[in-house]
N, C-alpha and C. Protein backbone atom coordinates (compact mmCIF):
# COMPACT_ATOMS: atom_id res chain seq x y z
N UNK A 1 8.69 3.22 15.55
CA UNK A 1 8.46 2.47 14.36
C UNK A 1 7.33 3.03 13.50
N UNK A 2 6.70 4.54 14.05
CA UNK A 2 6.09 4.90 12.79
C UNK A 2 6.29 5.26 11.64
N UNK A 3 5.38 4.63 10.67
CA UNK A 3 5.61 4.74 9.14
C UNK A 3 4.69 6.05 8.72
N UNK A 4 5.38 6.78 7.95
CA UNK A 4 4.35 7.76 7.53
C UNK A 4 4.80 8.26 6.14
N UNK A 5 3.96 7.65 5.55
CA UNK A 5 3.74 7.78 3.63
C UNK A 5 3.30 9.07 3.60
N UNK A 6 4.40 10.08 2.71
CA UNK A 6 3.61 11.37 2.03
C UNK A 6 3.74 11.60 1.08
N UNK A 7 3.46 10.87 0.30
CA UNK A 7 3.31 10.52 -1.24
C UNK A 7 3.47 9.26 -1.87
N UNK A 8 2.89 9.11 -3.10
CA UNK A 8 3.42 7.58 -3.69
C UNK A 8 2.94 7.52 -5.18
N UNK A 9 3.97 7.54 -5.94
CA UNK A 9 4.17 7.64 -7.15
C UNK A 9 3.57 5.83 -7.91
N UNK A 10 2.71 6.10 -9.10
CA UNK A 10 1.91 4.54 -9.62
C UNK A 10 1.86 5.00 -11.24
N UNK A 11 2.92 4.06 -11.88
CA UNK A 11 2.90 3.95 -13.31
C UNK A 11 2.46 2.48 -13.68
N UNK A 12 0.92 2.51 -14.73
CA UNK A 12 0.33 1.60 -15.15
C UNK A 12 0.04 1.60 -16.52
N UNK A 13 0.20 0.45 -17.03
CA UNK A 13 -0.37 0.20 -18.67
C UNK A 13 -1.29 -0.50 -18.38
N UNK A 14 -2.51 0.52 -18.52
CA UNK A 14 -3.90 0.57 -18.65
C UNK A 14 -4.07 -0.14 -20.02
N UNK A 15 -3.37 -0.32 -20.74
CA UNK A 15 -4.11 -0.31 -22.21
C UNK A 15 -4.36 1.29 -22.91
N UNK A 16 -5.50 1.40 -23.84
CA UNK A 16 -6.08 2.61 -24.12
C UNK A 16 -6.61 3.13 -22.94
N UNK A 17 -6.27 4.24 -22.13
CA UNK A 17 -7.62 4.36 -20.94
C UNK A 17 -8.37 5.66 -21.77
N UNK A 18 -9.46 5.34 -21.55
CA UNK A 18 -10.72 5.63 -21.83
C UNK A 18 -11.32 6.86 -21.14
N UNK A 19 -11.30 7.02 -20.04
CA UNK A 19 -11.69 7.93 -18.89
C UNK A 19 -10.59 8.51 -17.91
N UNK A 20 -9.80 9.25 -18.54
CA UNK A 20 -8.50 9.43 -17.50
C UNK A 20 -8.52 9.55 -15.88
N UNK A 21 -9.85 10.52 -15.66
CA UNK A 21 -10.41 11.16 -14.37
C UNK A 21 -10.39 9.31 -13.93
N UNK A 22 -11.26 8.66 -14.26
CA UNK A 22 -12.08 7.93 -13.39
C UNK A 22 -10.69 6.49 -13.28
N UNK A 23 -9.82 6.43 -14.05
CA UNK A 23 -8.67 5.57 -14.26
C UNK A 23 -7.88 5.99 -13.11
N UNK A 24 -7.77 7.32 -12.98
CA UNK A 24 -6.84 8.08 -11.99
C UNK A 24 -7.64 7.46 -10.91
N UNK A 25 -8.89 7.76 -10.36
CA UNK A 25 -9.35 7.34 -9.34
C UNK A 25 -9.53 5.99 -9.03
N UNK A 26 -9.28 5.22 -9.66
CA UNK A 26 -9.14 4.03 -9.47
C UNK A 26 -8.16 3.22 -9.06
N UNK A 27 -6.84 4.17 -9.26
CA UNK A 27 -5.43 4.26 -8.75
C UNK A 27 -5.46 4.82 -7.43
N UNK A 28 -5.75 5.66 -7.36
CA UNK A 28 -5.55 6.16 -6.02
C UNK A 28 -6.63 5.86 -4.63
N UNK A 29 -7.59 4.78 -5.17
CA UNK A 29 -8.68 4.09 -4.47
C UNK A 29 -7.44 2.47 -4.09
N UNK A 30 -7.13 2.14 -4.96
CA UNK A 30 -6.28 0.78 -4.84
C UNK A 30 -4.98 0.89 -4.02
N UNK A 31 -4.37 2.16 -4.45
CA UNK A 31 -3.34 2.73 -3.59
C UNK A 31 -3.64 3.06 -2.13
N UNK A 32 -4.58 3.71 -1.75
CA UNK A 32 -5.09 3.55 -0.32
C UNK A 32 -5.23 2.60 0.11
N UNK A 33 -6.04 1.67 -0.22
CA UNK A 33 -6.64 0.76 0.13
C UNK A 33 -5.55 -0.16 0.50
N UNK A 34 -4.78 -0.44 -0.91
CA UNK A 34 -2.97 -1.15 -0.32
C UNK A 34 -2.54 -0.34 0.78
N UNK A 35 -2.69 0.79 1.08
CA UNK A 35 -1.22 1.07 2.36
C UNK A 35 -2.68 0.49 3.35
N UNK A 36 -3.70 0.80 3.48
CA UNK A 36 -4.28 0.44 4.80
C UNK A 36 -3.75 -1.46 4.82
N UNK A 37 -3.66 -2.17 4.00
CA UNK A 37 -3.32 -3.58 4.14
C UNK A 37 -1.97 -3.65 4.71
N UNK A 38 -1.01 -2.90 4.18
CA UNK A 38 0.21 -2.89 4.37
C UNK A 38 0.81 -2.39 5.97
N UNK A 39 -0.42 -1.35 5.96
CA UNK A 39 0.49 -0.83 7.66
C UNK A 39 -0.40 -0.64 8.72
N UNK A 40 -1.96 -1.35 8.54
CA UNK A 40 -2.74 -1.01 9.57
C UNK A 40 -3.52 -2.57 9.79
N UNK A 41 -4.51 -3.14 8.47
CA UNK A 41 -5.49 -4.12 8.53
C UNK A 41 -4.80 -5.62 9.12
N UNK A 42 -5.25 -6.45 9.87
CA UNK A 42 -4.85 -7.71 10.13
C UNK A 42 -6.44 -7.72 11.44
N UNK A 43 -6.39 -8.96 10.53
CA UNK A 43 -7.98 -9.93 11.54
C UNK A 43 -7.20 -10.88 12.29
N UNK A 44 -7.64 -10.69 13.28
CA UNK A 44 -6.85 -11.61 14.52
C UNK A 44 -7.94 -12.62 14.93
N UNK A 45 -7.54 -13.67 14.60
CA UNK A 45 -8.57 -15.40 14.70
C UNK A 45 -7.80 -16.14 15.67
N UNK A 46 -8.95 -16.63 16.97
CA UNK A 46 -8.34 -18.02 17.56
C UNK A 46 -8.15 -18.94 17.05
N UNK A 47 -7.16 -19.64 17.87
CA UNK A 47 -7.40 -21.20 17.26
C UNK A 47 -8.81 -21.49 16.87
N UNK A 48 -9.38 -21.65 17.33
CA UNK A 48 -10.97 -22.45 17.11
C UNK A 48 -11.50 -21.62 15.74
N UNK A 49 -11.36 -20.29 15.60
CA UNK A 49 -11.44 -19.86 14.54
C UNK A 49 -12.54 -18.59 14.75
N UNK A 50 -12.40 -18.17 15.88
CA UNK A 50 -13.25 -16.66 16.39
C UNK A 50 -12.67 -15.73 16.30
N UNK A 51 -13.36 -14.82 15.26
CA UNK A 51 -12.67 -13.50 14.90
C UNK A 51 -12.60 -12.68 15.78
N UNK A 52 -11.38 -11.94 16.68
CA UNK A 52 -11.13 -11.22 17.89
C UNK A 52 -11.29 -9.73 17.12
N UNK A 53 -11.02 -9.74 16.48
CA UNK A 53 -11.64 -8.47 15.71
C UNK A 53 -12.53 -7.68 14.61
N UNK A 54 -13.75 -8.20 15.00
CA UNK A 54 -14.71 -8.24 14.02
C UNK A 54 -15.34 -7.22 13.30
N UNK A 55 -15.17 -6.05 14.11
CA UNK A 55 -15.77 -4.49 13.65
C UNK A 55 -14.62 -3.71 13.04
N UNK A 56 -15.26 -2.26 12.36
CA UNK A 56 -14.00 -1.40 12.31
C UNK A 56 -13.71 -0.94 13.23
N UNK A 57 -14.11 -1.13 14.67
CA UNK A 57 -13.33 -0.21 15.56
C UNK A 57 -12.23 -0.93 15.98
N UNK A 58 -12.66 -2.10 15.56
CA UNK A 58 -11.02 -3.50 16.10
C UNK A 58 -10.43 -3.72 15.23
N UNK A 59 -10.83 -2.99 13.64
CA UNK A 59 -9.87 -3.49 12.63
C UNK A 59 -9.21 -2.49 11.56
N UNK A 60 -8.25 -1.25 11.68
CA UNK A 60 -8.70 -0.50 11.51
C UNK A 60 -8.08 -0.41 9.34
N UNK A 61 -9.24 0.05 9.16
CA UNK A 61 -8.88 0.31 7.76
C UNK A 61 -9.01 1.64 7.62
N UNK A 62 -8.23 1.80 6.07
CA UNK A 62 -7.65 3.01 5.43
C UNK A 62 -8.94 3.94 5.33
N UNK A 63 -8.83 4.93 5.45
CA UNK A 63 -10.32 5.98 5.18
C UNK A 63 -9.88 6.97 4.09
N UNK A 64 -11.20 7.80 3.44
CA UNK A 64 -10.46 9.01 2.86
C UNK A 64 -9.66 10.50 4.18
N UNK A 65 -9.86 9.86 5.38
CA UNK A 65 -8.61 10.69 6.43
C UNK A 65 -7.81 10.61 5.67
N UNK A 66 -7.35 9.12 5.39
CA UNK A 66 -5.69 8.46 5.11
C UNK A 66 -4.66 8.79 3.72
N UNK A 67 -5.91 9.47 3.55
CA UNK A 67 -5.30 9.80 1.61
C UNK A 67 -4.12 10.87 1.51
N UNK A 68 -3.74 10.28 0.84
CA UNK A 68 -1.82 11.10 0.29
C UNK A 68 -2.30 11.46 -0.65
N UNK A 69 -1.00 12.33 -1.24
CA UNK A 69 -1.52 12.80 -3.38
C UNK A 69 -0.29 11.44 -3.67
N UNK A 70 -1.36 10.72 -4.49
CA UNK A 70 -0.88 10.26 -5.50
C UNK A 70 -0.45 10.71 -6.55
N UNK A 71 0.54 10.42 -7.56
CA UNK A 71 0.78 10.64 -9.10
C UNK A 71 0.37 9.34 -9.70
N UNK A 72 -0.20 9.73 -10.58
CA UNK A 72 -0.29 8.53 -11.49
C UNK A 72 -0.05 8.74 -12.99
N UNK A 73 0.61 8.02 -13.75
CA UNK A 73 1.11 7.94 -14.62
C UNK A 73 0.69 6.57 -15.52
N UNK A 74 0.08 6.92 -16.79
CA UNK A 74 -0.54 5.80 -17.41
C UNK A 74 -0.08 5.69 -18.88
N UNK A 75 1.02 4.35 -19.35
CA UNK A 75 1.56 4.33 -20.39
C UNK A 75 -0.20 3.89 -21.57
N UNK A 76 0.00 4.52 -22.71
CA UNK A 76 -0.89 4.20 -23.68
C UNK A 76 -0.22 3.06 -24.95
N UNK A 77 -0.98 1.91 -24.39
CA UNK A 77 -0.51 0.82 -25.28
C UNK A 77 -1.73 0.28 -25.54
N UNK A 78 -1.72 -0.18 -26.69
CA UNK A 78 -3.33 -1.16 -26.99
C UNK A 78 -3.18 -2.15 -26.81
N UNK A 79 -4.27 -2.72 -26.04
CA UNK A 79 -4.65 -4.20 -25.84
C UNK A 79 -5.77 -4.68 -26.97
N UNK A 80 -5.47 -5.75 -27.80
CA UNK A 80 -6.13 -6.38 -29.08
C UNK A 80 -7.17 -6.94 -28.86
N UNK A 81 -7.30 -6.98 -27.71
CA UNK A 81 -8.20 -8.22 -26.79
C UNK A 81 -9.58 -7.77 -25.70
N UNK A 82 -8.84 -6.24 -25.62
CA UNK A 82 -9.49 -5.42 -24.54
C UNK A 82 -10.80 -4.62 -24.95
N UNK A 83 -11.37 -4.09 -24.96
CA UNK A 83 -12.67 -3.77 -25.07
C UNK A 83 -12.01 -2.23 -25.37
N UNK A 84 -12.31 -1.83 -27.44
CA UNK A 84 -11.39 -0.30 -27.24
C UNK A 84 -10.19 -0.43 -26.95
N UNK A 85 -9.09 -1.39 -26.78
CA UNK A 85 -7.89 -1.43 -26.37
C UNK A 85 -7.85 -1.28 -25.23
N UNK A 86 -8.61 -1.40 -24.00
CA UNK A 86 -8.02 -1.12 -22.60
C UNK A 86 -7.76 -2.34 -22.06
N UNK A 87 -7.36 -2.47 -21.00
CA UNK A 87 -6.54 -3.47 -20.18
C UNK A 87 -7.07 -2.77 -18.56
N UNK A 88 -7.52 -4.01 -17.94
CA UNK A 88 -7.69 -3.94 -16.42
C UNK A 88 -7.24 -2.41 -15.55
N UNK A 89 -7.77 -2.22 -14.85
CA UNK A 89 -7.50 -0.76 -13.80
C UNK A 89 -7.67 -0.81 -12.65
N UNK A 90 -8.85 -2.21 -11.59
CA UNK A 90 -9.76 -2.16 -10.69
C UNK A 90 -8.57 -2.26 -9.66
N UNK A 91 -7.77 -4.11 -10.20
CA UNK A 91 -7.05 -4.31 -9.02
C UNK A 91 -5.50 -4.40 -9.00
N UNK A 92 -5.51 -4.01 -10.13
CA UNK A 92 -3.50 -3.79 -10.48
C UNK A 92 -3.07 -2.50 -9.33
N UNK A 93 -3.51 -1.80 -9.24
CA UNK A 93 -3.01 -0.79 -8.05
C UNK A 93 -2.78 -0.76 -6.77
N UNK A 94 -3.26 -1.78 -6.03
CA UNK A 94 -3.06 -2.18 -5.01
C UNK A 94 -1.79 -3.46 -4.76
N UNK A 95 -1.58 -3.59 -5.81
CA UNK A 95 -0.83 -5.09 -5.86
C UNK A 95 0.64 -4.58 -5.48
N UNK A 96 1.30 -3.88 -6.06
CA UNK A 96 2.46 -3.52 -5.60
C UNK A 96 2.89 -2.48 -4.26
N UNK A 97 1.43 -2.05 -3.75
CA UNK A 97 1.91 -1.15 -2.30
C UNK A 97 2.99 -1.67 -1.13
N UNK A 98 2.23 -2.95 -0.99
CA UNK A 98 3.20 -3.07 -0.01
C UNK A 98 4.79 -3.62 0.14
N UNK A 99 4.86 -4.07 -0.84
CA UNK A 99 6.38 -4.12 -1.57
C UNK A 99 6.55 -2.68 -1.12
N UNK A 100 6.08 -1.96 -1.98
CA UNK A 100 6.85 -0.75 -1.75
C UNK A 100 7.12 0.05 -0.83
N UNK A 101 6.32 0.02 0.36
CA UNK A 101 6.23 0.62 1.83
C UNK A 101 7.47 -0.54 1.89
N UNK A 102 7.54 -1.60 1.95
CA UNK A 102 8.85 -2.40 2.84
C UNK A 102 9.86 -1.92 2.15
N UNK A 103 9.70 -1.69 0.94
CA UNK A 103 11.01 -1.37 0.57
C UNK A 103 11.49 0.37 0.90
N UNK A 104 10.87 0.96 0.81
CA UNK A 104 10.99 2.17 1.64
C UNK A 104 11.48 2.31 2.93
N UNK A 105 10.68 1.51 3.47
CA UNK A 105 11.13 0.97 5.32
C UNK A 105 12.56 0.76 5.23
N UNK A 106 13.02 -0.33 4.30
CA UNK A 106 14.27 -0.89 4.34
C UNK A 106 15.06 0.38 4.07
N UNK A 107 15.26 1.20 2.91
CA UNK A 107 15.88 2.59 2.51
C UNK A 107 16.18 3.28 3.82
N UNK A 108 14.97 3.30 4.66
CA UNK A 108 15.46 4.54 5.30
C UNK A 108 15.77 3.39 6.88
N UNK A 109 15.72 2.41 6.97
CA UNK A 109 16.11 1.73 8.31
C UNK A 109 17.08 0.75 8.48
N UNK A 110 17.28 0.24 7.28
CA UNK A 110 18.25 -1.04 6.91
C UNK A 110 16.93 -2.38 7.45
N UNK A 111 16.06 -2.55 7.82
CA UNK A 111 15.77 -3.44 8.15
C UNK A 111 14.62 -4.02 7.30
N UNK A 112 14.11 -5.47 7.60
CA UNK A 112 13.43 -5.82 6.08
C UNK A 112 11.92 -6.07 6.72
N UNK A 113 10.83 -5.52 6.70
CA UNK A 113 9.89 -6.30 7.13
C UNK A 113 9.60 -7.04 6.60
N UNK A 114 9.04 -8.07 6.92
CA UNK A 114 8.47 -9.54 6.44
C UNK A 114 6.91 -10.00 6.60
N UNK A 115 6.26 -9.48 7.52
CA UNK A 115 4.88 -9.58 8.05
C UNK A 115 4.16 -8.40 7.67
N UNK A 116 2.73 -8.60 7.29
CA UNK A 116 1.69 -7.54 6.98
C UNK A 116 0.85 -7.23 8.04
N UNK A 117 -0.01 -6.43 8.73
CA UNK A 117 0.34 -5.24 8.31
C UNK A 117 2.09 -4.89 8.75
N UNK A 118 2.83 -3.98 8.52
CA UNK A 118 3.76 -3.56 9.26
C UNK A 118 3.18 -2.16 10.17
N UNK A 119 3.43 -2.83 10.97
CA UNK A 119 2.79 -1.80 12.39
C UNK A 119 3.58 -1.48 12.83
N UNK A 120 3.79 -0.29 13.60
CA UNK A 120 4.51 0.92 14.27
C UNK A 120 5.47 -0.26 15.35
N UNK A 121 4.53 -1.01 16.01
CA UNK A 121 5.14 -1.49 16.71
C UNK A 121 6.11 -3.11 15.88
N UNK A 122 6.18 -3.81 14.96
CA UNK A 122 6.17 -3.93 14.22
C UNK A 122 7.64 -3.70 13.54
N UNK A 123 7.60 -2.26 13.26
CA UNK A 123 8.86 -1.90 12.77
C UNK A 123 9.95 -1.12 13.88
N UNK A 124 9.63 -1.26 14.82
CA UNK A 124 10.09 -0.50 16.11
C UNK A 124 11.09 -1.93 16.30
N UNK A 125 10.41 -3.61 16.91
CA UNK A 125 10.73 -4.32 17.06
C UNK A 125 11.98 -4.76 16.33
N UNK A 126 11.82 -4.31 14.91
CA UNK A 126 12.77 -4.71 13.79
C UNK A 126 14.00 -3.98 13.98
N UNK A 127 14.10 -2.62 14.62
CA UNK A 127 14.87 -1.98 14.65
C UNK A 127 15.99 -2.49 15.92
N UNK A 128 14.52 -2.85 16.94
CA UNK A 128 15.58 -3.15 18.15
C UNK A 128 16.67 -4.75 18.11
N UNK A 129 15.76 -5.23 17.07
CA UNK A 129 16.65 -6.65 16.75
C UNK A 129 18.35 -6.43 15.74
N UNK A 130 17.95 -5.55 14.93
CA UNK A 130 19.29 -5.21 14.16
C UNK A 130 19.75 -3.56 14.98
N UNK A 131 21.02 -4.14 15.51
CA UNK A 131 21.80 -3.46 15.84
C UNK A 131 22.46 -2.59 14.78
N UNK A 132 22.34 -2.67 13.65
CA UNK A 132 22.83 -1.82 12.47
C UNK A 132 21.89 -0.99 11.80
N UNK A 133 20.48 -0.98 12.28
CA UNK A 133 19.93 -0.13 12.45
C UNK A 133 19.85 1.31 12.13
N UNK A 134 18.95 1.63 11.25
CA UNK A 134 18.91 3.57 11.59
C UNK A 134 17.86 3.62 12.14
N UNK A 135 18.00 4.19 13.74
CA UNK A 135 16.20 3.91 14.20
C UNK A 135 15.79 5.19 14.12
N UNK A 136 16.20 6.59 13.28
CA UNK A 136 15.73 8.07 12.51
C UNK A 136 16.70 8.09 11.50
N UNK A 137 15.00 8.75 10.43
CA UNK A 137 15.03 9.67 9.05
C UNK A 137 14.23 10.36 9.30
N UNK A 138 14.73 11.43 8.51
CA UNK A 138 13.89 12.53 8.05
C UNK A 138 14.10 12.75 7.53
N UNK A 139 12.75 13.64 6.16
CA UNK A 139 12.89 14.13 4.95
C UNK A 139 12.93 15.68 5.63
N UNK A 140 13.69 16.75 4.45
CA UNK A 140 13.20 18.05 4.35
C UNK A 140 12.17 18.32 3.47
């Protein structure tokens, strides 16, 4: 059930962007940061409400290890409202990752995850429940 992202394409209407470099990086900071939510991060709480995983060594998040090449692609539209015409950059990039890892998952497995993170084990499980299943892809 391992997932392994090698690439991921992000088209945003920034508004006017202002700083292309630092717009770009702001995409591809949100984009990480989404796949670590999507296929690694989950805090595990007792009932009573004690965090079983309180450090990063029990919780593991996305690093710059984890980084793919992004593309990013930024439509130029003015916002009337926006400071210079721009429009938000910080947290629109992260918002659609994990949609898109499941929906990827689904493409290449037939199966749908439903729970975050989706973990290796996770999507392994999913496979063994649907018998219609592709439990291998590979890209060339």
């Amino acid at each position: 059930g391992l997932t392994n992202i090698v690439h991921y394409w992000a088209a945003h209407d920034s508004g006017r962007v202002l700083h292309p470099q630092r717009a770009r990086g702001q995409v591809v900071g949100g984009v990480i940061q989404g796949l670590g939510f999507a296929l690694a991060e989950a805090t595990s709480v007792e009932d009573n409400g004690n965090i079983l995983n309180p450090g990063y060594l029990d919780n593991r998040v996305a690093t710059f290890a984890d980084a793919i090449p992004v593309e990013c692609i930024f439509t130029s539209t003015f916002e009337e409202h926006g400071p210079n015409g721009a429009k938000t950059i910080a947290e629109p990039p992260i918002i659609p990752v994990a949609a898109c890892v499941a929906n990827a998952i689904h493409n290449a497995t037939g199966t749908r995850q439903k729970r975050l993170p989706m973990t290796p084990e996770r999507v392994w499980r999913s496979l063994q429940e649907d018998p219609g299943a592709t439990t291998f892809f590979a890209v060339d």
